[in-house]
Structures are given as structure tokens and as C-alpha cells.
N, C-alpha and C. Protein backbone atom coordinates (compact mmCIF):
# COMPACT_ATOMS: atom_id res chain seq x y z
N UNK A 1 36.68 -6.80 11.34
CA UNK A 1 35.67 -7.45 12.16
C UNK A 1 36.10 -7.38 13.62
N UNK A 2 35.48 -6.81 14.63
CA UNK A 2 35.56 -6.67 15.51
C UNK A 2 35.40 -8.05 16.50
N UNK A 3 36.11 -8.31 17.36
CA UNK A 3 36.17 -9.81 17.79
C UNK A 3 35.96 -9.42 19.91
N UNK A 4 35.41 -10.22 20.54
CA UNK A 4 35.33 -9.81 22.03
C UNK A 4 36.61 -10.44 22.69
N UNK A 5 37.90 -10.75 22.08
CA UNK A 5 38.96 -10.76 22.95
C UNK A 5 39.71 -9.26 22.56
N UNK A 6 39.21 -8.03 22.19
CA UNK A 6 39.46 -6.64 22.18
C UNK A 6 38.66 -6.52 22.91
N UNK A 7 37.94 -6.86 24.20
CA UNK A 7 37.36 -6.20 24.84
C UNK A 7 38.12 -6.58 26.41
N UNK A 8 37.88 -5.76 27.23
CA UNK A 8 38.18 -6.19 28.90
C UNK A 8 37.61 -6.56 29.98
N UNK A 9 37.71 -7.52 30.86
CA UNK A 9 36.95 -8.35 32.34
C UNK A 9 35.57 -6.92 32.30
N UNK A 10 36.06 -5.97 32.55
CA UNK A 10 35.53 -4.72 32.99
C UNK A 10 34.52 -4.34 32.13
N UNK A 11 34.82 -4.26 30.49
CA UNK A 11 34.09 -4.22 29.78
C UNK A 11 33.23 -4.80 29.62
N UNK A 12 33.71 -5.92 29.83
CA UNK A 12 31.94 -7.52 29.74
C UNK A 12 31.25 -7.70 30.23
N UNK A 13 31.90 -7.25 31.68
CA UNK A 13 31.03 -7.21 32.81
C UNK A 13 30.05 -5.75 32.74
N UNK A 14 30.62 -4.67 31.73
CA UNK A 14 29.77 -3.66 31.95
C UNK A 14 28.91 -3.87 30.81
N UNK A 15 29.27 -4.14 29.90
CA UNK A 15 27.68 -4.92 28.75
C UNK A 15 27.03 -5.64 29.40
N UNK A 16 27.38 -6.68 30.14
CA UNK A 16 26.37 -7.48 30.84
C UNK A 16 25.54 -7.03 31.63
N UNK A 17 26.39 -5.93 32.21
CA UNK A 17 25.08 -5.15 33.16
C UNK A 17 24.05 -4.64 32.32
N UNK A 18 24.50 -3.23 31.44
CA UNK A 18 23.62 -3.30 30.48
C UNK A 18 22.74 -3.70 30.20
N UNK A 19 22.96 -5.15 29.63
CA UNK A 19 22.15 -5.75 28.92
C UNK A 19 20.35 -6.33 30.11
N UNK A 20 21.65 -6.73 31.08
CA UNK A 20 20.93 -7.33 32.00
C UNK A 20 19.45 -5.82 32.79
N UNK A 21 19.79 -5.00 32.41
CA UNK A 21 18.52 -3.75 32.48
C UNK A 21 18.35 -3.41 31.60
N UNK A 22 18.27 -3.71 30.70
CA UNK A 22 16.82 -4.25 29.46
C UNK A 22 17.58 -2.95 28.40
N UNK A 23 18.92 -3.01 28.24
CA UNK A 23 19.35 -1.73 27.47
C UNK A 23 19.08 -2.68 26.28
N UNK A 24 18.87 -2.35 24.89
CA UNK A 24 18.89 -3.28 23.48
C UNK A 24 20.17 -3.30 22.57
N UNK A 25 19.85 -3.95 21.63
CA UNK A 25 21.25 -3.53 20.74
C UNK A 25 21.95 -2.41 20.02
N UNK A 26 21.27 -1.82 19.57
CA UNK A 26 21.31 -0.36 19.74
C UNK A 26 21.98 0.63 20.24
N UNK A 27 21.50 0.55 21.52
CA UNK A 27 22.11 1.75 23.01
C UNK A 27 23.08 0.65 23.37
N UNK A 28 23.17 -0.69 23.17
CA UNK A 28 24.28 -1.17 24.06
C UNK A 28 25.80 -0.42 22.72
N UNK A 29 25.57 -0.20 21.77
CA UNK A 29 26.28 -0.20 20.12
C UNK A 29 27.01 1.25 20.72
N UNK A 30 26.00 1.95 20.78
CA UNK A 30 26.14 3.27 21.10
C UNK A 30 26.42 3.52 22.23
N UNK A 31 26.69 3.06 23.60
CA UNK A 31 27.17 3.19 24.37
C UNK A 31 29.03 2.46 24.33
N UNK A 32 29.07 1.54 23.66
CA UNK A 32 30.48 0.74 23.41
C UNK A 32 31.31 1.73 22.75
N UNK A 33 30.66 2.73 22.00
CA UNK A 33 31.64 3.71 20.86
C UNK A 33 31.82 5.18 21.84
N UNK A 34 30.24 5.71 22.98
CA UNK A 34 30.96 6.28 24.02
C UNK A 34 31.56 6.55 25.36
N UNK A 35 31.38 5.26 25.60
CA UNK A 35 32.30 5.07 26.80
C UNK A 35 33.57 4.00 26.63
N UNK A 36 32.94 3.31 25.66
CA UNK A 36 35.16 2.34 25.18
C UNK A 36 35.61 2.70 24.18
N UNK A 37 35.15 3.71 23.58
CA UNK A 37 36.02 4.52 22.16
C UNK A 37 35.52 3.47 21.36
N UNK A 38 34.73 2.51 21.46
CA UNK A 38 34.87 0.90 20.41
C UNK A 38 33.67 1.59 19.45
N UNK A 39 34.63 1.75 17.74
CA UNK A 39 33.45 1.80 16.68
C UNK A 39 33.21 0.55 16.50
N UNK A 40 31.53 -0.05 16.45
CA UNK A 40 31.46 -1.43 16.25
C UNK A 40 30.29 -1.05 15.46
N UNK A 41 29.90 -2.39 14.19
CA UNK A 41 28.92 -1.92 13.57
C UNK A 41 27.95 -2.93 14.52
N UNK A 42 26.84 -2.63 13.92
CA UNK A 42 25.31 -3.42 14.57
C UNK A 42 25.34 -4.83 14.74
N UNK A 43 25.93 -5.35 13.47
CA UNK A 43 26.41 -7.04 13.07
C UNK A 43 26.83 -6.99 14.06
N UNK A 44 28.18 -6.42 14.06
CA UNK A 44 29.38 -7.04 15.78
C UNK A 44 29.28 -6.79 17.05
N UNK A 45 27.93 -5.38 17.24
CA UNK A 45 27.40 -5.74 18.45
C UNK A 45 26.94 -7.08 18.71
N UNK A 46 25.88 -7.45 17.49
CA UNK A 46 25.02 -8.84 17.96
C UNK A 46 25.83 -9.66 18.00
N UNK A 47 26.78 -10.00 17.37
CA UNK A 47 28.33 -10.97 17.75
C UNK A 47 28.76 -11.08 18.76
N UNK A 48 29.06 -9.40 19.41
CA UNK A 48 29.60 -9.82 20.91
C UNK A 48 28.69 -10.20 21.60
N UNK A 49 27.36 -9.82 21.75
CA UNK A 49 26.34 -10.28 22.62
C UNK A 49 26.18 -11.72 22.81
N UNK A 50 26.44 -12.02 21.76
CA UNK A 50 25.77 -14.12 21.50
C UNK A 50 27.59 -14.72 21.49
N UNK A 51 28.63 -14.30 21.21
CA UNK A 51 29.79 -14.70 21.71
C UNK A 51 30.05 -14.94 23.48
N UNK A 52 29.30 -13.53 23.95
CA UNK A 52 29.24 -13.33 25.52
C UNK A 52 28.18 -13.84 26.42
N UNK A 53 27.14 -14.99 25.34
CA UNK A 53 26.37 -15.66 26.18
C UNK A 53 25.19 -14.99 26.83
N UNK A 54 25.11 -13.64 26.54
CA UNK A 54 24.43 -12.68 26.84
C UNK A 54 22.79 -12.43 26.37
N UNK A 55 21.97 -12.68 27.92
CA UNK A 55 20.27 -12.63 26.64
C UNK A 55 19.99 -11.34 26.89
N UNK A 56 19.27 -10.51 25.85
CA UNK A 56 18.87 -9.22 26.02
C UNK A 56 17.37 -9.23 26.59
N UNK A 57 17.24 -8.57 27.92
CA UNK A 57 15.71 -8.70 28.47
C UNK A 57 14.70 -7.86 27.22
N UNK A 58 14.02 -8.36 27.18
CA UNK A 58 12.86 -7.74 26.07
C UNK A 58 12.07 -7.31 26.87
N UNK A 59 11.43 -5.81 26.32
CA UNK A 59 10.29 -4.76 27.15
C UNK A 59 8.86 -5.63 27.03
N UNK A 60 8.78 -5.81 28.05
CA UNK A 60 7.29 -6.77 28.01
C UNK A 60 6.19 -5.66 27.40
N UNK A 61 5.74 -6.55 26.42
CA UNK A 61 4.55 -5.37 25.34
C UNK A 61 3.25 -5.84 25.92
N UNK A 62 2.63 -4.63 25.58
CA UNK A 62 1.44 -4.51 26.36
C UNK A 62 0.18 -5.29 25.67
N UNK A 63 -0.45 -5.86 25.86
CA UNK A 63 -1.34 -6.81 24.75
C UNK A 63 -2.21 -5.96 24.17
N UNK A 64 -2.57 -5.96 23.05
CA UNK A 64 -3.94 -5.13 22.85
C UNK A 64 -5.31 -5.33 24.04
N UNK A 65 -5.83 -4.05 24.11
CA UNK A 65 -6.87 -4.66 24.62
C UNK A 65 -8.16 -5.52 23.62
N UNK A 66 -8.55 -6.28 24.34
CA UNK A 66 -9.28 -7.39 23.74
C UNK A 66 -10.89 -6.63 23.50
N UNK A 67 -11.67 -6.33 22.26
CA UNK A 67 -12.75 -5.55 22.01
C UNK A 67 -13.61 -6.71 22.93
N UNK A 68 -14.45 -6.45 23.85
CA UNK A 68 -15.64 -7.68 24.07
C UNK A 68 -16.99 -7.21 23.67
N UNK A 69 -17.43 -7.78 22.94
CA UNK A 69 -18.51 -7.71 21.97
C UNK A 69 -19.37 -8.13 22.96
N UNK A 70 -20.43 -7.78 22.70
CA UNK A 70 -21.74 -7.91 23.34
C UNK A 70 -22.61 -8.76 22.30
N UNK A 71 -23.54 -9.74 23.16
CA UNK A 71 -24.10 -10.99 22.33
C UNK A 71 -25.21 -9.79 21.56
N UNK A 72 -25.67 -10.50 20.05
CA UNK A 72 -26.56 -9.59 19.86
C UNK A 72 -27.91 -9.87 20.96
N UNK A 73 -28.40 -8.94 20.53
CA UNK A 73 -29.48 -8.78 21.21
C UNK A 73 -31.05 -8.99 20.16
N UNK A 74 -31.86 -10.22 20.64
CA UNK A 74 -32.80 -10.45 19.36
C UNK A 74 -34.24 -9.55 19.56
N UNK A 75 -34.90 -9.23 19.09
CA UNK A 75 -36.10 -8.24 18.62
C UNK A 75 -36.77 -9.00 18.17
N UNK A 76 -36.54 -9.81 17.29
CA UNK A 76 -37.66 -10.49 16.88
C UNK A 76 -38.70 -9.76 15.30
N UNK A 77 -37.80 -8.97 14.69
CA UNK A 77 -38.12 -8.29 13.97
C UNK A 77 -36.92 -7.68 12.99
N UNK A 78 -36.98 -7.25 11.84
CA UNK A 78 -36.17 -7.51 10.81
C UNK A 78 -36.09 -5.67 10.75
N UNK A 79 -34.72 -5.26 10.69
CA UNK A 79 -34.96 -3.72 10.55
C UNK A 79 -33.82 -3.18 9.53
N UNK A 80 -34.15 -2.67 8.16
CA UNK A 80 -33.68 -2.12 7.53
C UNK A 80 -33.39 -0.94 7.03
N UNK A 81 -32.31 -0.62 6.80
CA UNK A 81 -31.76 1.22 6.93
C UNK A 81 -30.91 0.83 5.56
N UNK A 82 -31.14 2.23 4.48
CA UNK A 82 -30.64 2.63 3.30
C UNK A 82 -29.55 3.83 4.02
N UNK A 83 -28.19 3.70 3.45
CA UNK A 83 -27.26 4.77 3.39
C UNK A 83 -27.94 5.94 2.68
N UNK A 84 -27.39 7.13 2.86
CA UNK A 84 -27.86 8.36 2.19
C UNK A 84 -26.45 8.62 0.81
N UNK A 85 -25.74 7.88 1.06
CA UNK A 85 -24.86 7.78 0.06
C UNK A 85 -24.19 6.74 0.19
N UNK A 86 -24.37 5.89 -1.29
CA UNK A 86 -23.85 4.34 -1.36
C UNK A 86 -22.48 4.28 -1.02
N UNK A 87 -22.11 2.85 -0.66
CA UNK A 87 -20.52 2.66 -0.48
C UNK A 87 -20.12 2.35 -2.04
N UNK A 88 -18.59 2.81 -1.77
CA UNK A 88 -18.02 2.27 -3.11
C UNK A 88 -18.74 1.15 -3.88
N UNK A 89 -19.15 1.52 -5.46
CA UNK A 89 -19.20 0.13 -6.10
C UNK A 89 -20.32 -0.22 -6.11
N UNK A 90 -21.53 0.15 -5.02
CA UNK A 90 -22.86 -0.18 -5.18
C UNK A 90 -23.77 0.83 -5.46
N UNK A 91 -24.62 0.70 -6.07
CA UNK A 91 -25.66 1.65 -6.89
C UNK A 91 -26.78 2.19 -4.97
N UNK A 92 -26.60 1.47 -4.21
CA UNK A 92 -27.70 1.62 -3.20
C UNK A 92 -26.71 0.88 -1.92
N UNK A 93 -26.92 0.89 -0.72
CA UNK A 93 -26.33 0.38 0.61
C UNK A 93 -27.09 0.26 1.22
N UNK A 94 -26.80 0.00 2.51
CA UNK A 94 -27.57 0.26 3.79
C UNK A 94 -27.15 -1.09 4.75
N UNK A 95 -28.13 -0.99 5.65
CA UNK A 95 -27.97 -1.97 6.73
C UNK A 95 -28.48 -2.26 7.19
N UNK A 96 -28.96 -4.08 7.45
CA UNK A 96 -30.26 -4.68 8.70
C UNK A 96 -29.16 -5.00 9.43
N UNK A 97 -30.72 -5.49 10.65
CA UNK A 97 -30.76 -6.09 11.71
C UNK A 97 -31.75 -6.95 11.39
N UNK A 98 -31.07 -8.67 11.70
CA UNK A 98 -32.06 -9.67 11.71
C UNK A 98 -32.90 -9.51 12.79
N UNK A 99 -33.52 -10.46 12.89
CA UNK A 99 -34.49 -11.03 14.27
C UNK A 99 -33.95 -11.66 15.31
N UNK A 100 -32.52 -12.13 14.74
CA UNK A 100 -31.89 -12.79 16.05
C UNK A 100 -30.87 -12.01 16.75
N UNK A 101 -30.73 -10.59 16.13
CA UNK A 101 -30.02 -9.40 16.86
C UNK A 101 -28.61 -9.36 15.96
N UNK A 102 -28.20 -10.25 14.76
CA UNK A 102 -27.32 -10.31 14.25
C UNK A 102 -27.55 -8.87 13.04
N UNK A 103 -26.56 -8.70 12.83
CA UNK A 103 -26.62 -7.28 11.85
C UNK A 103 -25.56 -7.74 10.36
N UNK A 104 -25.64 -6.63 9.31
CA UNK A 104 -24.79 -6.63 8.21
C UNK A 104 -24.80 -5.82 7.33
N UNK A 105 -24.09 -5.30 6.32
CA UNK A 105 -23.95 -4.58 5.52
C UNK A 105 -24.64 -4.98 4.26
N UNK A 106 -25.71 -4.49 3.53
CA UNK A 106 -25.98 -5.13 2.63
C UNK A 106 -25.84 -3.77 1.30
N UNK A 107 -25.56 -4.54 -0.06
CA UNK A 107 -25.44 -3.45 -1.29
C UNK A 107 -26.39 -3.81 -2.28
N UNK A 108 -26.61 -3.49 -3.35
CA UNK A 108 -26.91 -3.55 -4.77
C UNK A 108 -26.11 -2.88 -5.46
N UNK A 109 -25.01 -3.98 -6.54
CA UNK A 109 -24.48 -3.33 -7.35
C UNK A 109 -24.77 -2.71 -8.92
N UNK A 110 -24.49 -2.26 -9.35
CA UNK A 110 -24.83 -1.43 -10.68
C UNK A 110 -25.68 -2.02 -11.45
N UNK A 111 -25.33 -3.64 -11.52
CA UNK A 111 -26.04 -4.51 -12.32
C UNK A 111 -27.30 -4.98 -11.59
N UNK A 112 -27.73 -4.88 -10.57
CA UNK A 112 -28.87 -5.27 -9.53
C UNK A 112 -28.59 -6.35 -8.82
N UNK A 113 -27.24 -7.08 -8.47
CA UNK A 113 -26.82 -8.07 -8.06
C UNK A 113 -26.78 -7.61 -6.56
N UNK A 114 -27.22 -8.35 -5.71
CA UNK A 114 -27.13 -8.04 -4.14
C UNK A 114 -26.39 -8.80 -3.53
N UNK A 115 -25.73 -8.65 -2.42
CA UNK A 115 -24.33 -8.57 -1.57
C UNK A 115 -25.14 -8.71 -0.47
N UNK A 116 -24.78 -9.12 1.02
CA UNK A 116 -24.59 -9.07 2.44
C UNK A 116 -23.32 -9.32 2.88
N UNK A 117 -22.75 -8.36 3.81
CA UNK A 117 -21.76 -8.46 4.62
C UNK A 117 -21.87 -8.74 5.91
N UNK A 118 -22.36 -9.87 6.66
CA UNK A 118 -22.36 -9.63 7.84
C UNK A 118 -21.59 -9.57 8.77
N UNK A 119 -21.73 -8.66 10.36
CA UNK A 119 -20.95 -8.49 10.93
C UNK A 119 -20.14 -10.06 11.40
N UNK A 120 -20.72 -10.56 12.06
CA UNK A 120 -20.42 -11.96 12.33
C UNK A 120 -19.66 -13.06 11.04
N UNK A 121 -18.63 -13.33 10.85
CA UNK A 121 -18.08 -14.20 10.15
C UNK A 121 -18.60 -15.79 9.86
N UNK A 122 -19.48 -15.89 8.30
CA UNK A 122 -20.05 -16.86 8.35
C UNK A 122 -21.37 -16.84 8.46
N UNK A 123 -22.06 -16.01 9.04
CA UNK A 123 -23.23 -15.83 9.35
C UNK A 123 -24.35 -15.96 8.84
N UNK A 124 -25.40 -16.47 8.78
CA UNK A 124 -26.87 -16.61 7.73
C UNK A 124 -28.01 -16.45 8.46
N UNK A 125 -28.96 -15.73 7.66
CA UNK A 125 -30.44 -15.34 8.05
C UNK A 125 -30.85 -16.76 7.90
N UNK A 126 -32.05 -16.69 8.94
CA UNK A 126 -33.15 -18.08 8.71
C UNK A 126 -33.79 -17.17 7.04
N UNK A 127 -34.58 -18.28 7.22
CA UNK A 127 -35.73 -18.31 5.36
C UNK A 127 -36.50 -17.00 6.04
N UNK A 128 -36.95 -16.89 6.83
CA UNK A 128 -38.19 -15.69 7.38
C UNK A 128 -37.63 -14.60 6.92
N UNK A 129 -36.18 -14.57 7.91
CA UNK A 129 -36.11 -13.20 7.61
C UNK A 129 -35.07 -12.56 6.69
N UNK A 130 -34.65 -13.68 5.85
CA UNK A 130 -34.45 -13.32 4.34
C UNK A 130 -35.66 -12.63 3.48
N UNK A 131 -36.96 -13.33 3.39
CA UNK A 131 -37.83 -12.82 3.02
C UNK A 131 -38.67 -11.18 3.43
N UNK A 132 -37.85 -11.27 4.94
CA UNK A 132 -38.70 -9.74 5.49
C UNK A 132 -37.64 -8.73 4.91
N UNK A 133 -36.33 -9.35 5.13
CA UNK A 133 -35.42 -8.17 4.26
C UNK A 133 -35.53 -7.80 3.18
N UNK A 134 -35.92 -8.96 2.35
CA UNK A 134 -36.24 -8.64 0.84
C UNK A 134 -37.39 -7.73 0.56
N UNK A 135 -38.39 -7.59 1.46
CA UNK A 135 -40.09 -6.77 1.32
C UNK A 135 -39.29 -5.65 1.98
N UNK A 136 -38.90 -5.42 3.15
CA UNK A 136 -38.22 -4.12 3.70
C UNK A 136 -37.27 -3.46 2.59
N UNK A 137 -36.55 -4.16 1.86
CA UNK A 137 -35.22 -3.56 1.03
C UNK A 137 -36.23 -2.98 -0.15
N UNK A 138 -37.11 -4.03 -0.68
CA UNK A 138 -37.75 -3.25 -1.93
C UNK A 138 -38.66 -2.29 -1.87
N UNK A 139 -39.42 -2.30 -0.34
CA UNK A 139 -40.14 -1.20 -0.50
C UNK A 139 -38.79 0.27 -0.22
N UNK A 140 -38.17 -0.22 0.70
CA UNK A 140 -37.11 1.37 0.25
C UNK A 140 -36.49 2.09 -0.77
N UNK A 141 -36.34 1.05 -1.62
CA UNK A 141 -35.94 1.22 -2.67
C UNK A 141 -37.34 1.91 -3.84
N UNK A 142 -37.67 1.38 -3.81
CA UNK A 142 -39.38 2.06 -4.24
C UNK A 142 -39.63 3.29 -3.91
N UNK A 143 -39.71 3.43 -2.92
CA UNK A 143 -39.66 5.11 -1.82
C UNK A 143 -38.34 5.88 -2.71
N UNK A 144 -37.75 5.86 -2.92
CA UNK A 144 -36.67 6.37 -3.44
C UNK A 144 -36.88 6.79 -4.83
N UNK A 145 -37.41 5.86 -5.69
CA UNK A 145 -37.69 5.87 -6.99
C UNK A 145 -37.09 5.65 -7.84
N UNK A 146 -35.78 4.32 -7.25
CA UNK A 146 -34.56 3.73 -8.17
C UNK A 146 -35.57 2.54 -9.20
């Protein structure tokens, strides 16, 4: 086990520099084995570091950028679109747009059981235009000849 009274004034002071320009544990590991001959494993780098009181500057990370969504936009009208090929798992797909500009994924699965995914988390049609989706979805489905 490698201990930091094997190390020298000179030496500590040159990890500290190191450290202090944002080198990590790592390159500080790999620099100790080629410039002080010192084989040290990873453990006893982080040993000497926190023995030597030493904080390692961290690379300030860049934030994601933040998506900004745009409010929907309402129409006032209910608009439904069939996929040309279902998603996994459903016999039929597609996708509205309510009346209040909110949108979603909607399916029918194998058994005729229907699904909505909407984009918005939580989200619900008023009574209207549940009902216009339902006359829009079945006449497409009709057109089709499922």
C-alpha cells in the first residue's frame, strides 16, 4: 500500500498543481508512474489525493439543451390519420389532433381494444371530441375494409 510520506515537498506540490488544472485521477495516476517512477494503483491515487486535502476541479458539463415545445395550437376541429403500417402489437394505428391542438398516438389491438397515447402526460379529450374521433377513426377504418 502505497502511503504519501513516500512522496516529496516537490512532489505534492506538483500533484497539487495538477490537480488544481482540472487534471483527474487517472492522468494524475499516470503521470505519478511517469515522471516519479511511483507504480500506484487507482485506490492509492484516490488515497493520496484525500490524504493531501486535495479537491479535483471537475470539467463543468454542458447541460442538455432544453427541447421548448411550442403550446399546441387549437383548430377547433378533430383530425385523424391511419399509419400505412401498424405499430408493434396493434392490428391498425394512426394519429389525431384534438380541437384544442393537443395530439396522440392512438391503436386497435388484435382483440379490438383501443389505446391513446398522448403526447402530453396525463392528458384527456373533452366528451365532443372523443366522439368526433370515434366517427373519424371508424369511418377510416371502414375505407380500409378491416
Amino acid at each position: 500500500m502505497f502511503s504519501t510520506k513516500q512522496l516529496s515537498v516537490d512532489q505534492i506540490a506538483t500533484i497539487k498543481s495538477w490537480a488544481a488544472s482540472g487534471v483527474q485521477l487517472p492522468e494524475i495516476q499516470l503521470r505519478m508512474k511517469e515522471e516519479f517512477g511511483l507504480s500506484v494503483t487507482y485506490m492509492d491515487t484516490r488515497f493520496v489525493i484525500l490524504d493531501l486535502g486535495i479537491e479535483l476541479v471537475e470539467e463543468a458539463k454542458e447541460e442538455p439543451a432544453t427541447e421548448i415545445k411550442e403550446a399546441p395550437v387549437p383548430t377547433g376541429m378533430v383530425t385523424v390519420t391511419m399509419d400505412n403500417i401498424a405499430i408493434p402489437g396493434a392490428m391498425v394505428s394512426g394519429k389525431v389532433v384534438f380541437s384544442d391542438g393537443e395530439s396522440a398516438i392512438w391503436m386497435l389491438d388484435q382483440t379490438g381494444r383501443p389505446a391513446l397515447d398522448p403526447d402530453t402526460p396525463g392528458y384527456s379529450p373533452n366528451q365532443a371530441d372523443i366522439l368526433e374521433f370515434q366517427k373519424q377513426l371508424r369511418a377510416h377504418i371502414e375505407s380500409t375494409g378491416l
